[in-house]
C-alpha atoms as a PDB file:
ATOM      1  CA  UNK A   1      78.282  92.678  71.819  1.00  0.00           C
ATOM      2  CA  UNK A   2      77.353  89.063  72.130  1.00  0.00           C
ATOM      3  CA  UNK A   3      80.304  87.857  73.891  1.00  0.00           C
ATOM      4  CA  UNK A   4      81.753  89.499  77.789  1.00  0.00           C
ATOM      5  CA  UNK A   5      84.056  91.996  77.404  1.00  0.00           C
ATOM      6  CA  UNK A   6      87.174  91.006  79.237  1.00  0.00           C
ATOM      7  CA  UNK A   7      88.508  92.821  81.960  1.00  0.00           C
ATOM      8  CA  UNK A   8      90.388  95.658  80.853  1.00  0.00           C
ATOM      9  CA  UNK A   9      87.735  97.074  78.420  1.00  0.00           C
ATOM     10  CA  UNK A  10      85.332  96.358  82.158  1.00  0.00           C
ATOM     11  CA  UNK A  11      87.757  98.593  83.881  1.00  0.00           C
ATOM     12  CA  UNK A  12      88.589 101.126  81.573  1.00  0.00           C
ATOM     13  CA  UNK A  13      84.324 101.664  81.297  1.00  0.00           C
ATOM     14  CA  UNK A  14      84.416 101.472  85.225  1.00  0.00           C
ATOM     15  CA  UNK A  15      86.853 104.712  84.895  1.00  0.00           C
ATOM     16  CA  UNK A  16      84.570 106.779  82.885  1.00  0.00           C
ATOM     17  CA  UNK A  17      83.666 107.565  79.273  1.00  0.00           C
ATOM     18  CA  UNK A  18      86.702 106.932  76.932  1.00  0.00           C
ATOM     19  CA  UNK A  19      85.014 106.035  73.618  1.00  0.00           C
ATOM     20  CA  UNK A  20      81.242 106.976  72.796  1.00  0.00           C
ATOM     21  CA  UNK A  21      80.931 103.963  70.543  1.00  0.00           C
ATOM     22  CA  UNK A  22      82.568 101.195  72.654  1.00  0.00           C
ATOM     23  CA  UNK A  23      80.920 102.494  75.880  1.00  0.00           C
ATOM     24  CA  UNK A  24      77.731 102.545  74.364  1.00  0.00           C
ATOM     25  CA  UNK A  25      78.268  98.472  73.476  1.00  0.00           C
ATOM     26  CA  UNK A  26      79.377  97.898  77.045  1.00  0.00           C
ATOM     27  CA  UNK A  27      76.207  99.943  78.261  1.00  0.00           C
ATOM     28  CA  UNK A  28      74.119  97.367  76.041  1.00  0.00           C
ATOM     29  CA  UNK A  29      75.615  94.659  77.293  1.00  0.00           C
ATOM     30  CA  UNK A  30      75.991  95.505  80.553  1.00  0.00           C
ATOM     31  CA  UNK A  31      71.885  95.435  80.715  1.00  0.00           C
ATOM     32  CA  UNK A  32      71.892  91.621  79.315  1.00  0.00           C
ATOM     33  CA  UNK A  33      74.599  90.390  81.347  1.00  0.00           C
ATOM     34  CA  UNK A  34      74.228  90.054  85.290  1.00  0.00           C
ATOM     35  CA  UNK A  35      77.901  89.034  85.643  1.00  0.00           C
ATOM     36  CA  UNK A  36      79.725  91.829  83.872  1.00  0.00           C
ATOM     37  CA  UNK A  37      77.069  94.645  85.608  1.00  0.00           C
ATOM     38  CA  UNK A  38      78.232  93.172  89.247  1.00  0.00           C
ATOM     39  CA  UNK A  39      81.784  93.297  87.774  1.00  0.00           C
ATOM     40  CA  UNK A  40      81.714  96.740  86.655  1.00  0.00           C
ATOM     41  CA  UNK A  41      79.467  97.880  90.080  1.00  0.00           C
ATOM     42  CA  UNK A  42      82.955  96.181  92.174  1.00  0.00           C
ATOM     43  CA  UNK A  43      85.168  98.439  90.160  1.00  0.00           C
ATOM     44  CA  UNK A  44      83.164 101.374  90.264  1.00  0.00           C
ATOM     45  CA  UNK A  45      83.556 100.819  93.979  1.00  0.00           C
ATOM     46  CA  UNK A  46      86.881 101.504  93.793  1.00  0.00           C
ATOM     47  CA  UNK A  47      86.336 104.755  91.781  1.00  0.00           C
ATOM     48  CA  UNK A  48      87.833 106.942  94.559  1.00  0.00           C
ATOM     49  CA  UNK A  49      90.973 105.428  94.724  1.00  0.00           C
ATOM     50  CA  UNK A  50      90.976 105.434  91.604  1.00  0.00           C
ATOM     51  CA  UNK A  51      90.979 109.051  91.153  1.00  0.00           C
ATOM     52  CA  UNK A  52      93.158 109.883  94.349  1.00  0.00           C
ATOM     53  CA  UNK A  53      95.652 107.827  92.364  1.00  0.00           C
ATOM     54  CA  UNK A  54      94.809 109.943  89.350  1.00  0.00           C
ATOM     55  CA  UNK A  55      95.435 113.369  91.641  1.00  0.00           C
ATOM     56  CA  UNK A  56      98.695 111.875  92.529  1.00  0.00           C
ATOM     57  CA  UNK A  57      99.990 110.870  88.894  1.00  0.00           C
ATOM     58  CA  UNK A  58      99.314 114.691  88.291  1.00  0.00           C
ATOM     59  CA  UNK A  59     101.702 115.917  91.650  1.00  0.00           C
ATOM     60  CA  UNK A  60     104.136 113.332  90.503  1.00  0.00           C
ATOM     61  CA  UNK A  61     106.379 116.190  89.908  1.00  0.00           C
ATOM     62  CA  UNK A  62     106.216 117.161  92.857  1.00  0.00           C
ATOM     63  CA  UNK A  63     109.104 117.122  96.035  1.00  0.00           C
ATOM     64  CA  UNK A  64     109.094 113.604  97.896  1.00  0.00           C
ATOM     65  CA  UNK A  65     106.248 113.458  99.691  1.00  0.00           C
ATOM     66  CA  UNK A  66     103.973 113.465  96.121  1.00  0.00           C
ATOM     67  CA  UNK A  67     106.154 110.250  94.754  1.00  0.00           C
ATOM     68  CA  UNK A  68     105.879 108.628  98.421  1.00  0.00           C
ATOM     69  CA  UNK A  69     102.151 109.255  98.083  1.00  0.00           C
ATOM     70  CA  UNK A  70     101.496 107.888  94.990  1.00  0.00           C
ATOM     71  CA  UNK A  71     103.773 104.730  95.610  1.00  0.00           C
ATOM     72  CA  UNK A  72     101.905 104.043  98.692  1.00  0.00           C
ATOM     73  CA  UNK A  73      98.366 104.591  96.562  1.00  0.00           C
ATOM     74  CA  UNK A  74      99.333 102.551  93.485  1.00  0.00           C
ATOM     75  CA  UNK A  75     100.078  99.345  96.395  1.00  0.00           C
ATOM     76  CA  UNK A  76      96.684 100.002  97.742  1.00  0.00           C
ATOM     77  CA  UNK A  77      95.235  99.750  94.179  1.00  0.00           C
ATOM     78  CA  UNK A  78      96.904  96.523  93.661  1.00  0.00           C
ATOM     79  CA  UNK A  79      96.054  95.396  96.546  1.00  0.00           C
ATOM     80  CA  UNK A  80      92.301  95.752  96.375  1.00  0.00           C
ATOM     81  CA  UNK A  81      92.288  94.947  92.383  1.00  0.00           C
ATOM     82  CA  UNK A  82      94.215  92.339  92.234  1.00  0.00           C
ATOM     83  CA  UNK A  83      95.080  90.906  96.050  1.00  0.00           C
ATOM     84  CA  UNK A  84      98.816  91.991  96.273  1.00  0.00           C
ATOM     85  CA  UNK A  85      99.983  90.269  92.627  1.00  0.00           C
ATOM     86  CA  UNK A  86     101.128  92.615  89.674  1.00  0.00           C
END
């Protein structure tokens, strides 16, 4: 991979394995390029929100208090990825 990968194939390998082949590319690039490692290290960071929103996709189905959950998660997310835009 001689160019960055931009930021959604950054997040999606910040989520966990999705594709042996593509993760393995990020993983060798990840070793030659300082700025994409810190990049990926921020998301990672994130990780646990990442799967409480996850846990709250699944309850979605839920009564109420699962949807009121998961709205107020999916704002956090936003708010930490992104700084309150999307």
């Amino acid at each position: 991979m001689r160019h960055c990968p931009d930021e959604r194939v950054l997040r999606r390998h910040a989520s966990g394995p999705v594709d042996s082949g593509t993760d393995t590319q990020v993983e060798a690039h990840l070793v030659e390029c300082a700025r994409c490692a810190r990049r990926v290290a921020e998301l990672c960071d994130h990780g646990g929100l990442l799967s409480e929103i996850r846990d709250a996709v699944q309850a979605r189905d839920s009564a109420g208090p699962a949807r009121i959950e998961l709205d107020r998660l999916e704002r956090s997310l936003r708010t930490t990825l992104f700084g309150g835009a999307a």
